[in-house]
Protein backbone atom coordinates (compact mmCIF):
# COMPACT_ATOMS: atom_id res chain seq x y z
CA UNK A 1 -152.03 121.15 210.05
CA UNK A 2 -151.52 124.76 209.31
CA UNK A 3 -151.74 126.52 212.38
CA UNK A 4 -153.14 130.09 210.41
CA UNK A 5 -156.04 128.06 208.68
CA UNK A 6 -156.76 126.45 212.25
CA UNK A 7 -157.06 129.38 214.17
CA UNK A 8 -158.85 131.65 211.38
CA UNK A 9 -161.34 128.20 210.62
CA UNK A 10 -161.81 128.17 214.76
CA UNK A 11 -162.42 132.11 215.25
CA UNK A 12 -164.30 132.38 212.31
CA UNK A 13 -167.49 133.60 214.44
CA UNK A 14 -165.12 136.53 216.05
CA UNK A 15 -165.32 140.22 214.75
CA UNK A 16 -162.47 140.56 212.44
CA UNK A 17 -160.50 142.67 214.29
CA UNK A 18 -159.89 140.03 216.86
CA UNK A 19 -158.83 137.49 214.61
CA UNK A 20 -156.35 139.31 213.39
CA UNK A 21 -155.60 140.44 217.28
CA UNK A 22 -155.19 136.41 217.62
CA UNK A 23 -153.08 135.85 214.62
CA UNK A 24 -150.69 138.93 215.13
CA UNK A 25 -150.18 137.61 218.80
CA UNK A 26 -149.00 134.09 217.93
CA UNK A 27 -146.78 135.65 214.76
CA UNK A 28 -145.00 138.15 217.53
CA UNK A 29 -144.49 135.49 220.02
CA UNK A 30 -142.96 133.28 217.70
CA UNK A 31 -140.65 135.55 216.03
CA UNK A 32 -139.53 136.83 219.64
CA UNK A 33 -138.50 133.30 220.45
CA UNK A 34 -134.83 133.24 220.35
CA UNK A 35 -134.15 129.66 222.34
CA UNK A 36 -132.74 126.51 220.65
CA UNK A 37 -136.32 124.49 219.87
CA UNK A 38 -137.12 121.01 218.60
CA UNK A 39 -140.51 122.00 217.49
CA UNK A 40 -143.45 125.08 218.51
CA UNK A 41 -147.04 123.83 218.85
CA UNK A 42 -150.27 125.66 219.40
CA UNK A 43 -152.23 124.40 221.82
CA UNK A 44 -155.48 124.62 223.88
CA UNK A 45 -158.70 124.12 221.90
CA UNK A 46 -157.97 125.55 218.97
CA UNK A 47 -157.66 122.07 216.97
CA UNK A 48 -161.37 121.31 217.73
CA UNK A 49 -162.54 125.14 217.65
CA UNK A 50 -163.38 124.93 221.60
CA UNK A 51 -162.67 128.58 222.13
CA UNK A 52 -164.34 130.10 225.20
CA UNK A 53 -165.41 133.84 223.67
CA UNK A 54 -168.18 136.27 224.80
CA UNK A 55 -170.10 138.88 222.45
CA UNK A 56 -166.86 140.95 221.72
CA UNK A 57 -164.28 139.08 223.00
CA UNK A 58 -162.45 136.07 223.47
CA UNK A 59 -161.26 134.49 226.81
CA UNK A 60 -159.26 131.20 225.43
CA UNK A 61 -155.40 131.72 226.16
CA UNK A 62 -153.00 131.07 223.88
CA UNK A 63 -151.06 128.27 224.92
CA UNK A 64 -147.81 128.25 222.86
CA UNK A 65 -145.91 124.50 223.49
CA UNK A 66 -142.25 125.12 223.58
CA UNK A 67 -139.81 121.64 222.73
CA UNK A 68 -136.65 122.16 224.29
CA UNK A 69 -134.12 120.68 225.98
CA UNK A 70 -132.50 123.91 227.09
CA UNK A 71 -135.51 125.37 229.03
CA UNK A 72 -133.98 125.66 231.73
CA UNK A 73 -131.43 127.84 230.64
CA UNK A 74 -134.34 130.13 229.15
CA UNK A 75 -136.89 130.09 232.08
CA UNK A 76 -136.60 133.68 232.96
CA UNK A 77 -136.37 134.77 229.47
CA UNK A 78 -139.60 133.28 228.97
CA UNK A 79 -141.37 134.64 231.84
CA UNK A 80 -140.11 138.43 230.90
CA UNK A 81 -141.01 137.90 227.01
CA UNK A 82 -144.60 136.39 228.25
CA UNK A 83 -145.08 139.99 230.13
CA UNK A 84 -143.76 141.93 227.39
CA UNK A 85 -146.40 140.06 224.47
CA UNK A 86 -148.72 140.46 226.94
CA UNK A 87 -148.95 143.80 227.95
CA UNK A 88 -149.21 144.88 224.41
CA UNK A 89 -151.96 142.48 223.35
CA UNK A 90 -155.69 141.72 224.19
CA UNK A 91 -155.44 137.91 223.54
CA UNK A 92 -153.07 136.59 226.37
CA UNK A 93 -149.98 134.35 225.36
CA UNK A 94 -149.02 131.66 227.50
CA UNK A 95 -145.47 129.35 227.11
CA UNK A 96 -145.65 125.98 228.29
CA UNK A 97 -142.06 123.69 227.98
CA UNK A 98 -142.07 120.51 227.20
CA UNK A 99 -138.37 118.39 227.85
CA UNK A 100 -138.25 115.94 224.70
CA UNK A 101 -135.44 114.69 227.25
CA UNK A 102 -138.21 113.04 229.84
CA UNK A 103 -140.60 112.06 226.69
CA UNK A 104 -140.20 108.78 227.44
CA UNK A 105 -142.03 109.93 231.01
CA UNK A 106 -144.84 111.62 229.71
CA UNK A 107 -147.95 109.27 230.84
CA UNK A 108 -149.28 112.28 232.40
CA UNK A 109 -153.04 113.75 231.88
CA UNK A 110 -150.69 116.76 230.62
CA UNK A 111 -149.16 115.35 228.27
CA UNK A 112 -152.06 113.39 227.02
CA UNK A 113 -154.36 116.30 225.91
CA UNK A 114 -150.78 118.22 224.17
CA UNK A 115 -150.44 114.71 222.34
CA UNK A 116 -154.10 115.18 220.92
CA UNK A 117 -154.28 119.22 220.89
CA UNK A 118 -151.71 120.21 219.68
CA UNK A 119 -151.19 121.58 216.45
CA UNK A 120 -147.60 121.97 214.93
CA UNK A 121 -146.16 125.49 214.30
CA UNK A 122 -142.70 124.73 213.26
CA UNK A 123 -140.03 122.20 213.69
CA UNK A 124 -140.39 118.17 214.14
CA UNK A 125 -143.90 116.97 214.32
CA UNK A 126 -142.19 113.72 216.46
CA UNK A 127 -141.78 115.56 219.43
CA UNK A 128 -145.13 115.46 219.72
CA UNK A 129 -146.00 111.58 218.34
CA UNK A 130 -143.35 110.88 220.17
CA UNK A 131 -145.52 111.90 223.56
CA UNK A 132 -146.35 108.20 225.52
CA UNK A 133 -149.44 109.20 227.29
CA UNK A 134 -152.31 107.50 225.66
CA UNK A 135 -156.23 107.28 227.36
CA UNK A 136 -155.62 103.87 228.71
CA UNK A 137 -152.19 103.99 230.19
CA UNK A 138 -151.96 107.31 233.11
CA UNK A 139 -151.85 105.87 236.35
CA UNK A 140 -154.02 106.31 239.54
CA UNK A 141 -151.34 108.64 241.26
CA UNK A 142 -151.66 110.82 237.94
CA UNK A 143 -155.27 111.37 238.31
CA UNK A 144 -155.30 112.37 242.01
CA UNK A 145 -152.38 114.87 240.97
CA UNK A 146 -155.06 116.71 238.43
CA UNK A 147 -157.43 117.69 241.56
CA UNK A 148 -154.62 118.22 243.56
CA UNK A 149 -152.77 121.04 241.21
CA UNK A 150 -155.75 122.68 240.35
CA UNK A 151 -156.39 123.06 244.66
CA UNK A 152 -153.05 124.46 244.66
CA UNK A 153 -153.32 126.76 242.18
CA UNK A 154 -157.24 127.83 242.42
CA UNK A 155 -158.55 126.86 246.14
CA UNK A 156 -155.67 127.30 248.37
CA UNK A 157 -155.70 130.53 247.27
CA UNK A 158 -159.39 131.83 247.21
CA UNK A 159 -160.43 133.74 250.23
CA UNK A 160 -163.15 132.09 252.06
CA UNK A 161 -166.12 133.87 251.67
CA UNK A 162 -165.75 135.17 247.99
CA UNK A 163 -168.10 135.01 245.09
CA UNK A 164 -166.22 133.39 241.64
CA UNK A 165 -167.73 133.81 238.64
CA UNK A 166 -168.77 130.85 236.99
CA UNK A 167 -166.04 130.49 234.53
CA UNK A 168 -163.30 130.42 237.10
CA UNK A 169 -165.73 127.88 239.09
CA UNK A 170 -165.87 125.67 235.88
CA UNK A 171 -161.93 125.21 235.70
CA UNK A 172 -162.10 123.69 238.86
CA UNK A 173 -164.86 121.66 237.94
CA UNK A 174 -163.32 120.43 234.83
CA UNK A 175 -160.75 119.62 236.42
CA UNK A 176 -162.61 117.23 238.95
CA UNK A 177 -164.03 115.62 235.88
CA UNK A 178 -161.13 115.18 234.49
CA UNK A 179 -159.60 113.14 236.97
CA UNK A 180 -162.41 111.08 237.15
CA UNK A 181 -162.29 110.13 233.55
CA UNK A 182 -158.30 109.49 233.92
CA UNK A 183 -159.41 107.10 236.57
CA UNK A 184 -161.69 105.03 234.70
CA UNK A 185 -159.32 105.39 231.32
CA UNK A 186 -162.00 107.83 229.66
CA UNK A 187 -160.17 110.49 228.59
CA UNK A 188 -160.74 111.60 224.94
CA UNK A 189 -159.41 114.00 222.93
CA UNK A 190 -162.35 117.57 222.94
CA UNK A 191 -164.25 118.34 225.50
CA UNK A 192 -167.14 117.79 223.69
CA UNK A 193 -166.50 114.34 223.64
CA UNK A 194 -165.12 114.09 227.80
CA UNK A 195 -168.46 115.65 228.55
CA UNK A 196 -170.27 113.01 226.42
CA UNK A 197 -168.41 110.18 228.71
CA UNK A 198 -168.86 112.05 231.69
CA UNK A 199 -172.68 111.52 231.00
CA UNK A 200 -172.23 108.04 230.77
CA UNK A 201 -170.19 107.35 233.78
CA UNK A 202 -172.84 109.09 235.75
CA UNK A 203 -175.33 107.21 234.15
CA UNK A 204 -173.56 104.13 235.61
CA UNK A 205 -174.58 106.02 238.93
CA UNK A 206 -170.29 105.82 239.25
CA UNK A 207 -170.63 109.17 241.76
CA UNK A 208 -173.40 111.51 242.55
CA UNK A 209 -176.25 112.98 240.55
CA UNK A 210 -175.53 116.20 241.98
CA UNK A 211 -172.11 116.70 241.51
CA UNK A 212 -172.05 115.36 238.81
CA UNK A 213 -174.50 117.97 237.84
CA UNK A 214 -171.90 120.69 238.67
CA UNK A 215 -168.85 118.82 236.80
CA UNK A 216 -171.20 118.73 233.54
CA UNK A 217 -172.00 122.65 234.10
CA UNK A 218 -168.40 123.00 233.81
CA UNK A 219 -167.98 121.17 230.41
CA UNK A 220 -170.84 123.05 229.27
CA UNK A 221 -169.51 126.43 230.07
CA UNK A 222 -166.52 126.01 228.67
CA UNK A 223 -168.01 124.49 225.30
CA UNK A 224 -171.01 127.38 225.08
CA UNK A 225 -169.86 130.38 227.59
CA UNK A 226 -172.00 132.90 226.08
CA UNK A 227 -175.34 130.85 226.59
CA UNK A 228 -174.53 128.90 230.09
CA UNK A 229 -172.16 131.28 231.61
CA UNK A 230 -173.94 133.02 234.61
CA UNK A 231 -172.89 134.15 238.11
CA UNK A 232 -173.19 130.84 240.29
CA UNK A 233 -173.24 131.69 244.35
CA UNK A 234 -170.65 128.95 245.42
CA UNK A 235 -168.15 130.08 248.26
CA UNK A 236 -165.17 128.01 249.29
CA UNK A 237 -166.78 125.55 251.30
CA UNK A 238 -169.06 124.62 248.31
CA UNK A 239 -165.88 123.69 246.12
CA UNK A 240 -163.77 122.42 249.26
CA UNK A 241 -166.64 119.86 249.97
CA UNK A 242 -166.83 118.47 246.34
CA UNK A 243 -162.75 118.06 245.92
CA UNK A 244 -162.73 116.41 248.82
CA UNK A 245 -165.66 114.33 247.78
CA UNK A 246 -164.03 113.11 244.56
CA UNK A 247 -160.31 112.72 246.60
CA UNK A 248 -162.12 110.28 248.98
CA UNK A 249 -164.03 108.43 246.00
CA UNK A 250 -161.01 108.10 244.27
CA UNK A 251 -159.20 106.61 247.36
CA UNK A 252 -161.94 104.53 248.29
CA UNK A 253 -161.84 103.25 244.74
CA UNK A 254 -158.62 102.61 244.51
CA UNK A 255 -157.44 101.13 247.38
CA UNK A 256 -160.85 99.22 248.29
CA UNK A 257 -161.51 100.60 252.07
CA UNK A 258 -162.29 103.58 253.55
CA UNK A 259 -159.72 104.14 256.27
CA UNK A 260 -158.17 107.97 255.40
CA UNK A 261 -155.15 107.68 257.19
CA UNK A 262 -154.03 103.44 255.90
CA UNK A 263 -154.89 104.68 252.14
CA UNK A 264 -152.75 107.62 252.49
CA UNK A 265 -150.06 105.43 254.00
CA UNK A 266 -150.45 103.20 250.74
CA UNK A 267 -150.45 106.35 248.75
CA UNK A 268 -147.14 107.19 250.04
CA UNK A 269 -145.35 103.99 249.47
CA UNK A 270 -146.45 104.43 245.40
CA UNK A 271 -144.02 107.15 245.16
CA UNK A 272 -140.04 107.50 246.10
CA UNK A 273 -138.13 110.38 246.45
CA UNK A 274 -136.35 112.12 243.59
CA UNK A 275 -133.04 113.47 244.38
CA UNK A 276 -131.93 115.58 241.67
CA UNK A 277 -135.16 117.13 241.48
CA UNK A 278 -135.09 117.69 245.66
CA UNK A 279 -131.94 119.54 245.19
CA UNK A 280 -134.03 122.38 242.58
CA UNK A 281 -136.59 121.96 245.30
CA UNK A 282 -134.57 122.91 248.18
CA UNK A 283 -133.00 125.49 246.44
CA UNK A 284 -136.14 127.14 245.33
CA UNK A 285 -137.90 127.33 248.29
CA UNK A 286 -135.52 128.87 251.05
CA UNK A 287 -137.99 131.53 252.12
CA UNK A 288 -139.72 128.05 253.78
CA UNK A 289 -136.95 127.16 255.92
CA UNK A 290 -136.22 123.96 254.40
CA UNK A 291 -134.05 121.37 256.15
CA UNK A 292 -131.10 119.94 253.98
CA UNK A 293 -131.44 116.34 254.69
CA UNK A 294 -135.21 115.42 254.61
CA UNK A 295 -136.08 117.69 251.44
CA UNK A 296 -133.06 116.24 249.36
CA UNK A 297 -132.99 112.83 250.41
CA UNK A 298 -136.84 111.81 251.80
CA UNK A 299 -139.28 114.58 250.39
CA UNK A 300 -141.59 112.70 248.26
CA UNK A 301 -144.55 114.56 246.31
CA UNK A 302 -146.75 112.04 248.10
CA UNK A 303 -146.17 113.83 251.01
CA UNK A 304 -147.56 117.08 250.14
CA UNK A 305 -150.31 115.61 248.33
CA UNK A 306 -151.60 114.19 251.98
CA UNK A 307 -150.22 117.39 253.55
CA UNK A 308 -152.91 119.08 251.07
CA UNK A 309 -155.46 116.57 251.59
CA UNK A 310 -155.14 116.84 255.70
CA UNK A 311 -155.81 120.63 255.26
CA UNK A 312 -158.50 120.59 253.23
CA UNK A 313 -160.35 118.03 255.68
CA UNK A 314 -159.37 120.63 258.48
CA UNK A 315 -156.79 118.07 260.29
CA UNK A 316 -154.39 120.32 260.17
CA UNK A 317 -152.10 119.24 263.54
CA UNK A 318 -151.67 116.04 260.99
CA UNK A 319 -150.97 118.48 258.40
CA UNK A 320 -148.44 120.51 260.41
CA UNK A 321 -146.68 117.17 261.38
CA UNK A 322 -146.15 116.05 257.93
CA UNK A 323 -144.73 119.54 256.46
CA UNK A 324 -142.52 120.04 259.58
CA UNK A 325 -140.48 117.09 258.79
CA UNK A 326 -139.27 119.16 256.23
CA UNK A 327 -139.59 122.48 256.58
CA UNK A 328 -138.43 124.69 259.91
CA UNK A 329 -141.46 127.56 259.16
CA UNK A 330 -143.68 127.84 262.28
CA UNK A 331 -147.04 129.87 260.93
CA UNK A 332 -147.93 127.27 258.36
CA UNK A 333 -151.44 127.97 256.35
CA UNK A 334 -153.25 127.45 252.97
CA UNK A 335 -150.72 129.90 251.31
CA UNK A 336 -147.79 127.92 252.53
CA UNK A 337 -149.47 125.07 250.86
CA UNK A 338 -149.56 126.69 247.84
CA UNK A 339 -145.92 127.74 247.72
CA UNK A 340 -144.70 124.36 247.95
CA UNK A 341 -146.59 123.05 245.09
CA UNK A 342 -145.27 126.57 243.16
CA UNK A 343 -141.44 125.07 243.79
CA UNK A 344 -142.70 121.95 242.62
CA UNK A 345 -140.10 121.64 240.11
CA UNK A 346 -141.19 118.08 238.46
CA UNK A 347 -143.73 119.71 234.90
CA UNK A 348 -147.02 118.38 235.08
CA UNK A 349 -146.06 116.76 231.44
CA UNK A 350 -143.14 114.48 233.51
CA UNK A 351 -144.81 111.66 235.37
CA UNK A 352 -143.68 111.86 239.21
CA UNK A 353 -144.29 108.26 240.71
């Protein structure tokens, strides 16, 4: 597919000016590129013209999928070239790398929706057939890891008493929908039709009417953000309460009793450490104190996923216990949380159990 036609077919609605913002964005960001690639994709929503825009103005990134094997070598290049695109533009570029190395580790919710958004830009249109991740085969570890990100990267983060506006609110809720449908191998490939399936599943009364109400309003926003977006008066605790109400269902689910502390232990033994990755761990996160042994040859991802789930269930003497083992940093909070997941170095599109 020709990514020009997509985006001008998918933006067709936008004033002019815009479109041409959109299509002068992606040329300039490609022609900057100066890494070795296997093949450029556009992704997001693009493919199945899912763009979030208001009146005037469009709020859909533009996620530009980068195949290389040499990303590492290009990380920081990236990062600077991002800020420099982006400070010139009003549509907002974002690079995402993809490792064809670890392709054949890619049954990953991430992966999945690249495998069916993506649209190809240049180069070999098998790095992205090429993707394993398929609606039926993402495993249970994989699903809690979409709640679990998006906590990292949205809720540790939000200070407790603050209004979000209800875009920002439905990311989070997507997200929580999303795992669900990973869970019950529901996925599909627009969120037009995940919304449709999330209808069903709570129609098979699978979790509750009202949170269920909230996951839909999310779908919906995102699909038709000029009509349903509106300010929704949700603080922390609101979200914190329904993550941790799809974490437990999930667990329950899964592991077929409700005992926190023995499902976590099972949780644990479904992962092993990964000790080349631990040593771009330790390395990356020094400001944390890290201790040499334990994060290179016993940190498991596992670990900070209960470390997370302890905190947000306010146990956090359990909490403390579990990061200490690996870390010498006394003052330990939400924000230390979130740093660890940052120097995460395993990409959501690599699976990690």
């Amino acid at each position: 597919m020709d990514y020009k036609n997509a985006v001008k077919k998918n933006v067709s609605l936008l004033p002019g000016q815009i479109n041409k913002d959109i299509l002068s964005t992606i040329k300039h960001a490609i022609d900057k590129l100066d890494i070795p690639v296997c093949a450029i994709a556009l992704g997001g929503g693009w493919k199945y013209g899912e763009i979030t825009t208001t009146d005037n103005n469009i709020k859909t990134d533009i996620d530009i999928y980068i195949f290389s094997n040499w990303l590492p070598f290009y990380k920081k290049r990236l990062i600077e070239l991002e800020k420099e695109i982006n400070r010139d533009n009003s549509v907002k570029i974002d690079f995402h790398g993809i490792m064809p190395l670890f392709i054949n580790k890619s049954k990953t919710f991430w992966s999945y929706k690249i495998k069916q958004e993506a649209i190809l830009i240049t180069g070999n249109i098998d790095c992205i057939n090429q993707i394993k991740a398929e609606r039926d085969n993402i495993c249970f570890l994989e699903s809690l890891r979409i709640i679990l990100q998006t906590v990292s990267n949205r809720l540790l983060n939000i200070n407790t008493n603050n209004k979000i506006n209800s875009y920002s609110i439905s990311k989070l809720y997507l997200s929580l929908g999303e795992a669900c449908l990973t869970y019950y191998n529901e996925l599909a490939p627009s969120y037009k039709e995940r919304l449709s399936r999330i209808k069903r599943l709570a129609s098979d009364k699978r979790f509750d009417d009202t949170l269920f109400e909230k996951i839909e309003n999310g779908y919906e926003i995102k699909l038709n953000y000029k009509a349903k977006n509106q300010t929704i008066n949700l603080n922390t605790g609101d979200i914190k309460k329904d993550c941790i109400a799809i974490i437990r269902w999930l667990l329950d689910k899964e592991f077929g009793h409700d005992n926190l502390d023995n499902q976590l232990k099972e949780l644990a033994d479904r992962s092993r450490p990964k000790y080349l990755w631990n040593i771009l761990f330790y390395l990356s996160i020094q400001e944390m104190k890290p201790k040499f042994i334990t994060t290179i040859f016993q940190f498991k991802i596992t670990d900070l996923y209960m470390a997370t789930i302890y905190h947000l269930i306010d146990r956090h003497e359990t909490r403390d216990k579990l990061i200490k083992k690996y870390f010498n940093k006394k003052n330990l909070s939400s924000k230390s949380l979130a740093r660890i997941f940052k120097a995460w170095p395993i990409p959501t599109t690599v699976e990690i159990n």
